[in-house]
PDB file of N, CA and C in Angstrom:
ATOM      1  N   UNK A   1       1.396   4.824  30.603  1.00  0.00           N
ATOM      2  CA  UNK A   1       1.419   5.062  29.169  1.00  0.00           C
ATOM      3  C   UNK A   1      -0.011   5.061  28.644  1.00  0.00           C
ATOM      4  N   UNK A   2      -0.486   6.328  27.564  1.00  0.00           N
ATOM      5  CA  UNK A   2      -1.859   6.300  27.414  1.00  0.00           C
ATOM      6  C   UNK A   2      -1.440   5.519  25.988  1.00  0.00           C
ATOM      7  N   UNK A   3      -2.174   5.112  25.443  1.00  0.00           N
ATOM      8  CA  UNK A   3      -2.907   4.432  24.434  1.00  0.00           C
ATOM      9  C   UNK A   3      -3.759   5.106  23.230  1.00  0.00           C
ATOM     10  N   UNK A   4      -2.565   5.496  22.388  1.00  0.00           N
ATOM     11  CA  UNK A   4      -3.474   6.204  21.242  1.00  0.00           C
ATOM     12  C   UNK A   4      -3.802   5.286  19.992  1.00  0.00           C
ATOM     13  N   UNK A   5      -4.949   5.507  19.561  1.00  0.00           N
ATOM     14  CA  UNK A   5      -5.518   4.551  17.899  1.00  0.00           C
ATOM     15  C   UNK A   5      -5.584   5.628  16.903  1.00  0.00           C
ATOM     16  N   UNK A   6      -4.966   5.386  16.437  1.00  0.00           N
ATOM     17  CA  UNK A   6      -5.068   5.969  14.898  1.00  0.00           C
ATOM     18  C   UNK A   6      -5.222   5.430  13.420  1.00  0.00           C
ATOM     19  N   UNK A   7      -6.269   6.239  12.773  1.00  0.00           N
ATOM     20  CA  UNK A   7      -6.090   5.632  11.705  1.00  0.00           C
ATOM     21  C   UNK A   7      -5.363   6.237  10.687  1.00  0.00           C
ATOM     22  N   UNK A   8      -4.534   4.747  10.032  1.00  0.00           N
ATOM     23  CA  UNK A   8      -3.413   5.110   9.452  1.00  0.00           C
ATOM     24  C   UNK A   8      -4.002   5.256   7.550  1.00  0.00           C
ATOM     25  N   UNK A   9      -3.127   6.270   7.769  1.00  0.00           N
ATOM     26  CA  UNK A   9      -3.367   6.670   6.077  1.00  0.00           C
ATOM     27  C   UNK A   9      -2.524   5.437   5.144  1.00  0.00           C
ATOM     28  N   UNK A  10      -3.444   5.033   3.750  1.00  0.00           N
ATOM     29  CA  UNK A  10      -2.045   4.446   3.205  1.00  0.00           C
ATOM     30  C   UNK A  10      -2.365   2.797   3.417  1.00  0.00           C
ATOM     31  N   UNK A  11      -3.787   2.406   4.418  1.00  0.00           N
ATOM     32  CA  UNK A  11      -4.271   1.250   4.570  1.00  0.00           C
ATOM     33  C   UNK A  11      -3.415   0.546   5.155  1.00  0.00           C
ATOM     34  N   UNK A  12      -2.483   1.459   6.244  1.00  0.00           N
ATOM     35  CA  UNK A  12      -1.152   0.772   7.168  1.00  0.00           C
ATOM     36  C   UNK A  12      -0.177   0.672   6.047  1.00  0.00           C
ATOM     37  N   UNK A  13       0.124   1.021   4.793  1.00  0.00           N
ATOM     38  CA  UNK A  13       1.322   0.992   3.983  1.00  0.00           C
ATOM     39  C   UNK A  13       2.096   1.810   3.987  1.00  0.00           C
ATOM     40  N   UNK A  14       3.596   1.898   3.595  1.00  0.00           N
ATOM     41  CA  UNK A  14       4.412   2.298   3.411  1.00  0.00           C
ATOM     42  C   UNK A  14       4.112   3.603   2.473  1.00  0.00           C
ATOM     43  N   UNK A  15       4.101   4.304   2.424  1.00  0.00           N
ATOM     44  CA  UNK A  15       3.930   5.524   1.532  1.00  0.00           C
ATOM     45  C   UNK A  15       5.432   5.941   0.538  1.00  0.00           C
ATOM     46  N   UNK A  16       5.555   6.097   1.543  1.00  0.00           N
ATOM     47  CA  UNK A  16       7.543   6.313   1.359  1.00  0.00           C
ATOM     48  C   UNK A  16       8.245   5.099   0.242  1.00  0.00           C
ATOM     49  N   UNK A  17       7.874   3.674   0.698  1.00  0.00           N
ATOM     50  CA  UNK A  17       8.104   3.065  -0.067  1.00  0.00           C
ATOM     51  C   UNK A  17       7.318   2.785  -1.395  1.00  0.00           C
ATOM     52  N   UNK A  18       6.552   3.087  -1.785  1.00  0.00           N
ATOM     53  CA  UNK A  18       5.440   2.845  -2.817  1.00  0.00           C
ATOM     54  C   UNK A  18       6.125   4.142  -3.802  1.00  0.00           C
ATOM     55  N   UNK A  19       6.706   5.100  -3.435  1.00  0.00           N
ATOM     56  CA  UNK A  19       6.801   6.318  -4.428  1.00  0.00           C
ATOM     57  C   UNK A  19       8.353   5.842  -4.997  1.00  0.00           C
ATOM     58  N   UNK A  20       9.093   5.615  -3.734  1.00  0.00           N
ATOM     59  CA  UNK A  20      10.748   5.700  -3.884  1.00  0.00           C
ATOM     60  C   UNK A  20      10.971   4.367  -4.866  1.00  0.00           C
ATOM     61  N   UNK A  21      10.201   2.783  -4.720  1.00  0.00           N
ATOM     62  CA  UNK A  21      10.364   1.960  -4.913  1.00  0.00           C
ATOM     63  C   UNK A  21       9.242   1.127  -6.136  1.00  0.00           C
ATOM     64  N   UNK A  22       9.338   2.343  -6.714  1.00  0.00           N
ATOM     65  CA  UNK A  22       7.946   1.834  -7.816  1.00  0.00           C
ATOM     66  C   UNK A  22       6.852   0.838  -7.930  1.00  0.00           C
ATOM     67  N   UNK A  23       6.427   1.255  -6.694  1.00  0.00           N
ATOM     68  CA  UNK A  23       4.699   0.860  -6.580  1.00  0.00           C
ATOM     69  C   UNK A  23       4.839  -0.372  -5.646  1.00  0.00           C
ATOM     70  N   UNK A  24       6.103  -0.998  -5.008  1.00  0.00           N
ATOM     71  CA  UNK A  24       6.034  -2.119  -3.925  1.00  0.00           C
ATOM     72  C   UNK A  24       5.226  -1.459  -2.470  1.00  0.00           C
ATOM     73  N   UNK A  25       4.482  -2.569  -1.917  1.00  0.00           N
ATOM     74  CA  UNK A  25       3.313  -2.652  -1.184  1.00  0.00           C
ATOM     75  C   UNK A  25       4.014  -3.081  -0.100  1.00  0.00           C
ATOM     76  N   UNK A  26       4.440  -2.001   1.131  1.00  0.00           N
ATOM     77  CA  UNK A  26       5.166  -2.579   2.366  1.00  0.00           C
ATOM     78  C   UNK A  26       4.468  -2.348   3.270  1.00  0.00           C
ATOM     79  N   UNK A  27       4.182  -2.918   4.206  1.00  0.00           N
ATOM     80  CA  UNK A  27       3.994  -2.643   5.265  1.00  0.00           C
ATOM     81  C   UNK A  27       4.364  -1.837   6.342  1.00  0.00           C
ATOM     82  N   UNK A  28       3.775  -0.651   6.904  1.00  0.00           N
ATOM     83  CA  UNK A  28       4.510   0.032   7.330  1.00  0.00           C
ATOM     84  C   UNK A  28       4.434  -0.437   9.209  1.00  0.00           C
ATOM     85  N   UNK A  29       5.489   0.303  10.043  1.00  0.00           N
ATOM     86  CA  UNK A  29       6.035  -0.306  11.174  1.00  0.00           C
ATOM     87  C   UNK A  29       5.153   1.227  12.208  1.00  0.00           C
ATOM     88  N   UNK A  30       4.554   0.666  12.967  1.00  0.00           N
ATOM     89  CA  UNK A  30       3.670   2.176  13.621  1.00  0.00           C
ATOM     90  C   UNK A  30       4.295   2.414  14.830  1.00  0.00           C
ATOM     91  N   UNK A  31       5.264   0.957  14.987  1.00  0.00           N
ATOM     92  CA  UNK A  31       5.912   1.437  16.104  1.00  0.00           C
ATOM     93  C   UNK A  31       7.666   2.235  16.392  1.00  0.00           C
ATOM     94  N   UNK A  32       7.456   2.303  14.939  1.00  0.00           N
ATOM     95  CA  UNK A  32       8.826   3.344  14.635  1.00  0.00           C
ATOM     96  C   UNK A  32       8.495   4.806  14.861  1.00  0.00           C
ATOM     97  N   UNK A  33       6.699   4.943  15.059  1.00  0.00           N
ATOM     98  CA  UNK A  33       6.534   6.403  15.215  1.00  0.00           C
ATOM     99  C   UNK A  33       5.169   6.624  14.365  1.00  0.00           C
ATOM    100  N   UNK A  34       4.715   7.459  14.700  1.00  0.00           N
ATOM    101  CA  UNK A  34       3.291   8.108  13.275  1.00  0.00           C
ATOM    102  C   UNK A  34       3.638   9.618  13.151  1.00  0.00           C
ATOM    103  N   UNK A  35       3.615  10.198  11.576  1.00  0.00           N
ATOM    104  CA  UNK A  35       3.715  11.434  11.432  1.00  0.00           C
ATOM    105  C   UNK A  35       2.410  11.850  11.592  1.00  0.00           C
ATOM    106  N   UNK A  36       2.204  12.779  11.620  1.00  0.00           N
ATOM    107  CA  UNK A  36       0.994  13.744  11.622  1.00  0.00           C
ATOM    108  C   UNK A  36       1.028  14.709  10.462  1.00  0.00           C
ATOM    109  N   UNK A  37       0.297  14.538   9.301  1.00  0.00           N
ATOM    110  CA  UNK A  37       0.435  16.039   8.340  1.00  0.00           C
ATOM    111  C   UNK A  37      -0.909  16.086   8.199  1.00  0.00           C
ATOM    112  N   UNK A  38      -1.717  16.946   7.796  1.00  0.00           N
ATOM    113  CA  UNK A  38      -2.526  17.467   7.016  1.00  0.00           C
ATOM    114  C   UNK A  38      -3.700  16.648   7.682  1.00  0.00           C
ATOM    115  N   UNK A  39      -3.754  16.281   9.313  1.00  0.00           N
ATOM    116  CA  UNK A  39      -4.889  15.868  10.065  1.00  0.00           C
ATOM    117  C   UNK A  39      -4.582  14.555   9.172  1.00  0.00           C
ATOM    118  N   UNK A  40      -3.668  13.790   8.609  1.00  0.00           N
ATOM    119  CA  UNK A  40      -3.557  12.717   8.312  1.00  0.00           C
ATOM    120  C   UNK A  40      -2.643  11.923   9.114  1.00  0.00           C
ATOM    121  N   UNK A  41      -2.483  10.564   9.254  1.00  0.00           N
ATOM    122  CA  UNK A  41      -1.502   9.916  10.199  1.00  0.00           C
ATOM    123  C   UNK A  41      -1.175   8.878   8.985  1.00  0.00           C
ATOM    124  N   UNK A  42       0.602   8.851   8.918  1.00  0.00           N
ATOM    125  CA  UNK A  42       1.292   7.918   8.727  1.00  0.00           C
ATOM    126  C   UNK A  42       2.229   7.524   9.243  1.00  0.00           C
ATOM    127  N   UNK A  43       2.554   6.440   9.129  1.00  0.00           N
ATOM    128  CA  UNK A  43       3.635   4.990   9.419  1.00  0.00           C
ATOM    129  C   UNK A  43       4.370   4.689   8.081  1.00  0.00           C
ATOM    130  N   UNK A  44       5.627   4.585   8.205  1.00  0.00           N
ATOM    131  CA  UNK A  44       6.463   3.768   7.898  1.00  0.00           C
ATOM    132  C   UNK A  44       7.607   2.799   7.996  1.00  0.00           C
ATOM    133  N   UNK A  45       7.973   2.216   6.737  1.00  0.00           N
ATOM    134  CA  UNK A  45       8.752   0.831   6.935  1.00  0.00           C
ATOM    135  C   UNK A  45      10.168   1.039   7.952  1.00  0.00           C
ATOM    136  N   UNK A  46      10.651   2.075   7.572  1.00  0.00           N
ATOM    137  CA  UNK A  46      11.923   2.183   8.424  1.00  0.00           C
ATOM    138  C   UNK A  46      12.066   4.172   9.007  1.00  0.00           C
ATOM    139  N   UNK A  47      12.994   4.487   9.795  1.00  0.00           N
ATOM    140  CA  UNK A  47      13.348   5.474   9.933  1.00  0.00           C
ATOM    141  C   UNK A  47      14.049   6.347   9.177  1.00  0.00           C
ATOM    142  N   UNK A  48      14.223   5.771   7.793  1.00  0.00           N
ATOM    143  CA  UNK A  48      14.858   6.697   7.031  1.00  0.00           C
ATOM    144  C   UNK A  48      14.023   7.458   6.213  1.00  0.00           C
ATOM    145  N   UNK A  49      12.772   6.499   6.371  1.00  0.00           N
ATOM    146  CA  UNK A  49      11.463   7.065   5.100  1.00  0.00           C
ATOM    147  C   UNK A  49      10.738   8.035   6.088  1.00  0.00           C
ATOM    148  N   UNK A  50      10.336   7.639   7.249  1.00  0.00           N
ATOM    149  CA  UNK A  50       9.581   8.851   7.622  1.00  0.00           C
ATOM    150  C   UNK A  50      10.664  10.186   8.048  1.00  0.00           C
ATOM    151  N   UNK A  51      12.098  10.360   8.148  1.00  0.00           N
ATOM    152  CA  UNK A  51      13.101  10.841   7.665  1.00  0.00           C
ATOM    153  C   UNK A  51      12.856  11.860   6.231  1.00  0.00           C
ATOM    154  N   UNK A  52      12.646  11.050   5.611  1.00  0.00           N
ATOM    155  CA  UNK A  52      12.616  11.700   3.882  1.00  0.00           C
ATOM    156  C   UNK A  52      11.231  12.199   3.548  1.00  0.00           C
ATOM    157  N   UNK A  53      10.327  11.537   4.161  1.00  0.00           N
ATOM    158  CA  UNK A  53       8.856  12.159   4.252  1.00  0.00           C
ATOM    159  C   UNK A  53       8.350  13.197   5.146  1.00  0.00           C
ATOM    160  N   UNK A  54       8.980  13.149   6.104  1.00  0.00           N
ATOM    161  CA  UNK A  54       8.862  14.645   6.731  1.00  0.00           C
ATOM    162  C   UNK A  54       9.604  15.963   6.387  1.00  0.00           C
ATOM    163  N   UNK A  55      11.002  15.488   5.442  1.00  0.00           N
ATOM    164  CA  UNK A  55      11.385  16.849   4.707  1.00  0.00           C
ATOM    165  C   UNK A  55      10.802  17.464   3.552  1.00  0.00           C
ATOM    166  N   UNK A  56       9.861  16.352   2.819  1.00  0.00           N
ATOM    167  CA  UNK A  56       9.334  16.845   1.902  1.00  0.00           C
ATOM    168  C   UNK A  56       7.787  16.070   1.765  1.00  0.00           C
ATOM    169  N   UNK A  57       6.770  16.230   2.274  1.00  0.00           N
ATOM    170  CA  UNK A  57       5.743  15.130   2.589  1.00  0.00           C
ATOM    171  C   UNK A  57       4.900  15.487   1.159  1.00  0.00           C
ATOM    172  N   UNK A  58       4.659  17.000   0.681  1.00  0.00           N
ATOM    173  CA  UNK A  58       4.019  17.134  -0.658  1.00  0.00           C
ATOM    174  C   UNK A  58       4.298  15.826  -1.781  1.00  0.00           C
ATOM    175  N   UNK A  59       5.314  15.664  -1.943  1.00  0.00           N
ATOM    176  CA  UNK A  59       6.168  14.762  -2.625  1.00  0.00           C
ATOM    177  C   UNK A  59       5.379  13.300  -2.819  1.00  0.00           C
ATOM    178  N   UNK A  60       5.564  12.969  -1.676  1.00  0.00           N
ATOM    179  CA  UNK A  60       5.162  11.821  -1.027  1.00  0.00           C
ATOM    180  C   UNK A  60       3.971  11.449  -0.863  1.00  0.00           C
ATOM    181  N   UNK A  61       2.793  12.704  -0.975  1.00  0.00           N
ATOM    182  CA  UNK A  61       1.478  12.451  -0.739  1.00  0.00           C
ATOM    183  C   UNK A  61       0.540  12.401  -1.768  1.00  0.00           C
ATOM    184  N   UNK A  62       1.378  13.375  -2.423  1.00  0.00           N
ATOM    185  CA  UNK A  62       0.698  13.861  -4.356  1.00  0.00           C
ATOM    186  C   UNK A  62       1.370  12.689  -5.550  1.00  0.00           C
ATOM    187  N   UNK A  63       2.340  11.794  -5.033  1.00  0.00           N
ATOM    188  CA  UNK A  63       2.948  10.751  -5.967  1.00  0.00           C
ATOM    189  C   UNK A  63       2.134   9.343  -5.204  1.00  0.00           C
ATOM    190  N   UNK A  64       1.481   9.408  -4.476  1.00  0.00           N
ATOM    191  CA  UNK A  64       1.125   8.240  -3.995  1.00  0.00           C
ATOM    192  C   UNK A  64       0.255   7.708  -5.047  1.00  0.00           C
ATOM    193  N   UNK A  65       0.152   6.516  -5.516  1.00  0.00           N
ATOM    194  CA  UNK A  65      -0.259   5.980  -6.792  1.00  0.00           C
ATOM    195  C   UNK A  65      -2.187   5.285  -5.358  1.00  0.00           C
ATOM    196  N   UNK A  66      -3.111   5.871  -5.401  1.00  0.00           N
ATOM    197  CA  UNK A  66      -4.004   5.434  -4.611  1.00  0.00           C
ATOM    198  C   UNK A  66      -4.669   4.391  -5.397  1.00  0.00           C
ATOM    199  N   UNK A  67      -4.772   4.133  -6.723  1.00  0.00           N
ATOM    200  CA  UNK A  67      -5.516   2.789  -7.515  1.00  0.00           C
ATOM    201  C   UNK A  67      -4.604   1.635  -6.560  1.00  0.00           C
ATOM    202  N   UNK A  68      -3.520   1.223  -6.281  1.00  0.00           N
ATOM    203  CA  UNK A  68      -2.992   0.524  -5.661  1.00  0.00           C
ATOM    204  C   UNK A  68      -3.637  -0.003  -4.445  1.00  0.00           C
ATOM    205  N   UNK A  69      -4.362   0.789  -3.821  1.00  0.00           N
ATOM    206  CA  UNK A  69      -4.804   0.531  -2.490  1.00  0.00           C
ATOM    207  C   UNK A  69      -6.094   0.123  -2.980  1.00  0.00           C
ATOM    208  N   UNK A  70      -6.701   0.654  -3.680  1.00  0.00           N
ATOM    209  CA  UNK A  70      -7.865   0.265  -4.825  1.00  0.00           C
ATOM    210  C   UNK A  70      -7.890  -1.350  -4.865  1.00  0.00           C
ATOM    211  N   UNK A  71      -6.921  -1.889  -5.734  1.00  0.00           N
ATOM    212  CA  UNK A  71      -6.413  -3.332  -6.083  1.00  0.00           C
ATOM    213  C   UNK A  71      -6.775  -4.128  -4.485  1.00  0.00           C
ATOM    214  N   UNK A  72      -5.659  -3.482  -3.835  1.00  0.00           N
ATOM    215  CA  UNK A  72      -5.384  -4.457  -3.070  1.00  0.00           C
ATOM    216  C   UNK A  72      -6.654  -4.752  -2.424  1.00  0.00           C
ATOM    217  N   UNK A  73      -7.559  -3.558  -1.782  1.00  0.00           N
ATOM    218  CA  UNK A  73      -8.340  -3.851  -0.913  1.00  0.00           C
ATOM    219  C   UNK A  73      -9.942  -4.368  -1.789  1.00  0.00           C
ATOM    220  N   UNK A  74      -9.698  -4.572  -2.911  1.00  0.00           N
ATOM    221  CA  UNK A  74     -10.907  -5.650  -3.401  1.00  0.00           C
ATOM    222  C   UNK A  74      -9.892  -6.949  -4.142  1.00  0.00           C
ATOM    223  N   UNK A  75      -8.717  -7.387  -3.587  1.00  0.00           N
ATOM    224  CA  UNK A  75      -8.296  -8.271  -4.287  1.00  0.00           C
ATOM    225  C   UNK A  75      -9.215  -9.659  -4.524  1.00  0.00           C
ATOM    226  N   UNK A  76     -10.211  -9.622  -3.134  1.00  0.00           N
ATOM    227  CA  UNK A  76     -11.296 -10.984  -3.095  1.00  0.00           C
ATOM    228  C   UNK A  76     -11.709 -11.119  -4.223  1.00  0.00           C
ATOM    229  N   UNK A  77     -12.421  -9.628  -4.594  1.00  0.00           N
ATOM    230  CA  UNK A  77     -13.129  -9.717  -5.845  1.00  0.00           C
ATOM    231  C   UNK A  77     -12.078 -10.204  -7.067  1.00  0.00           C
ATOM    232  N   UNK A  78     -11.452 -10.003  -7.380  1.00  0.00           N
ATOM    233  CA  UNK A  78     -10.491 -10.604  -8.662  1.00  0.00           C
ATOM    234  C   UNK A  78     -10.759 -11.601  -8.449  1.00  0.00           C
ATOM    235  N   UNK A  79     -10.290 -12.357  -7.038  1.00  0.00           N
ATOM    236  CA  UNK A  79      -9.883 -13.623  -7.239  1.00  0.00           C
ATOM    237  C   UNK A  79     -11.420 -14.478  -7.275  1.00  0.00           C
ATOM    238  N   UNK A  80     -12.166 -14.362  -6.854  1.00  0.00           N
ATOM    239  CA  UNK A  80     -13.268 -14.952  -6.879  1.00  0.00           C
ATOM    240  C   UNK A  80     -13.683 -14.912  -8.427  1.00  0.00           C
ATOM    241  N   UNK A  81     -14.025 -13.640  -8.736  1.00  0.00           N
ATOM    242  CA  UNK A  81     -14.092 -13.614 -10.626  1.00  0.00           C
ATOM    243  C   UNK A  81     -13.573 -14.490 -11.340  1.00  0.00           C
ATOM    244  N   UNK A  82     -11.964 -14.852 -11.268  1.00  0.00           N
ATOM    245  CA  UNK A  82     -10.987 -15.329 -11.764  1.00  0.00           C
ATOM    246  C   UNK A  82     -11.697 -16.843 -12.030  1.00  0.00           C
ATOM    247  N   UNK A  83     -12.384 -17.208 -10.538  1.00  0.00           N
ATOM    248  CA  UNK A  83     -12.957 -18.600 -10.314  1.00  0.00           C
ATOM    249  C   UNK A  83     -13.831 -18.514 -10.830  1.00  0.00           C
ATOM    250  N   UNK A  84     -14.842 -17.782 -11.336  1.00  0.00           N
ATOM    251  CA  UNK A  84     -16.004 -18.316 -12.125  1.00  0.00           C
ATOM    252  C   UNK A  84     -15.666 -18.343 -13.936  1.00  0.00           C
ATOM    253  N   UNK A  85     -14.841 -17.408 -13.985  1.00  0.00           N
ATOM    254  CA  UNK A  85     -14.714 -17.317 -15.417  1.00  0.00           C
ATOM    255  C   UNK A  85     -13.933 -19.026 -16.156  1.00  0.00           C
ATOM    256  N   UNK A  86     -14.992 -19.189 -17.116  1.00  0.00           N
ATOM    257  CA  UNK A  86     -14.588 -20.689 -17.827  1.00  0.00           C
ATOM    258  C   UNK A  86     -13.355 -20.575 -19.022  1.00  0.00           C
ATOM    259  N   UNK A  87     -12.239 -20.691 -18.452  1.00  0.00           N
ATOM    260  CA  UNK A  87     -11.446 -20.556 -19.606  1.00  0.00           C
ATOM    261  C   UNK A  87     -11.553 -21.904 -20.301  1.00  0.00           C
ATOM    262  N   UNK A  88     -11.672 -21.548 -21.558  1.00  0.00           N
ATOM    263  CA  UNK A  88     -11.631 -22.488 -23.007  1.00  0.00           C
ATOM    264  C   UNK A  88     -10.316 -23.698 -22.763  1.00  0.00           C
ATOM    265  N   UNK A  89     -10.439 -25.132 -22.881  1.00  0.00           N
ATOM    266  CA  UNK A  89      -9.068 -25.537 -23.487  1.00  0.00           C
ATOM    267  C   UNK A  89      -8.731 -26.015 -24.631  1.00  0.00           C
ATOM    268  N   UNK A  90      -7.544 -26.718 -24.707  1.00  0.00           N
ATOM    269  CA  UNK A  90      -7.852 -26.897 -26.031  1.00  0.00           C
ATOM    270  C   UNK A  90      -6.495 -28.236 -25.763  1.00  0.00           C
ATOM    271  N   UNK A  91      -7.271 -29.516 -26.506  1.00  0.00           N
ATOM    272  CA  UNK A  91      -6.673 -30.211 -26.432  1.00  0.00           C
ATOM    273  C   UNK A  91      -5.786 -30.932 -27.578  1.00  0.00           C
ATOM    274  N   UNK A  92      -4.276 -30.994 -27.850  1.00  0.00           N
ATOM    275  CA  UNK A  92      -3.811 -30.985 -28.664  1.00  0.00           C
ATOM    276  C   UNK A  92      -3.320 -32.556 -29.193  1.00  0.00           C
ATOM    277  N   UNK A  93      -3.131 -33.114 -30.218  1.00  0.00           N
ATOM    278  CA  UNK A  93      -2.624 -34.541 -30.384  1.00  0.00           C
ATOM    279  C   UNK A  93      -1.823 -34.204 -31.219  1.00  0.00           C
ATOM    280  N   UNK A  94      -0.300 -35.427 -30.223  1.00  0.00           N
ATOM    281  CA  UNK A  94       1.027 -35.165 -30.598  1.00  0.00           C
ATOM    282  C   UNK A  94       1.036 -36.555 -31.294  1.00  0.00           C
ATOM    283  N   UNK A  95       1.651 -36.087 -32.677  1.00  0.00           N
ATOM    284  CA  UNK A  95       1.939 -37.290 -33.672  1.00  0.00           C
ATOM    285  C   UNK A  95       3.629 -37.599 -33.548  1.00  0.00           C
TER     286      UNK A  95
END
């Protein structure tokens, strides 16, 4: 058995699921298979999506919401920000 690497479109995510399932972040399964379109390679979560993505992949490629992958892959940065920023408190006395 040869040994192919590919890189997966989609940052290894679900494509299929992100369009069908309004914007949830799955992980996709590479060993269910990789499509090949457009010199691009994807994976997905189950066999029904790369199923539904190979009958219609335009669909699937032009609805992909990409700020998502945006988010995720600087989430450090949020969270680190999050930590420097001094939120105000405010301390209240209960009579």
């Amino acid at each position: 058995m040869i040994a192919k690497f590919f890189v997966l479109c989609r940052q290894g995510f679900c494509g299929w699921t992100m369009v069908i399932s309004d914007r949830l972040l799955m992980i996709a399964n590479p060993a269910l298979g990789v499509l090949r379109y457009q010199n691009n390679y994807y994976a997905f979560s189950c066999k029904d999506a790369a199923y539904e993505f190979s009958n219609a992949p335009d669909r699937f490629v032009l609805a992909f919401p990409n700020y998502l992958l945006w988010f995720y892959s600087n989430r450090g940065h949020f969270s680190s920000l999050a930590n420097q920023i001094a939120i105000p408190t405010v301390e209240l006395d209960i009579i």
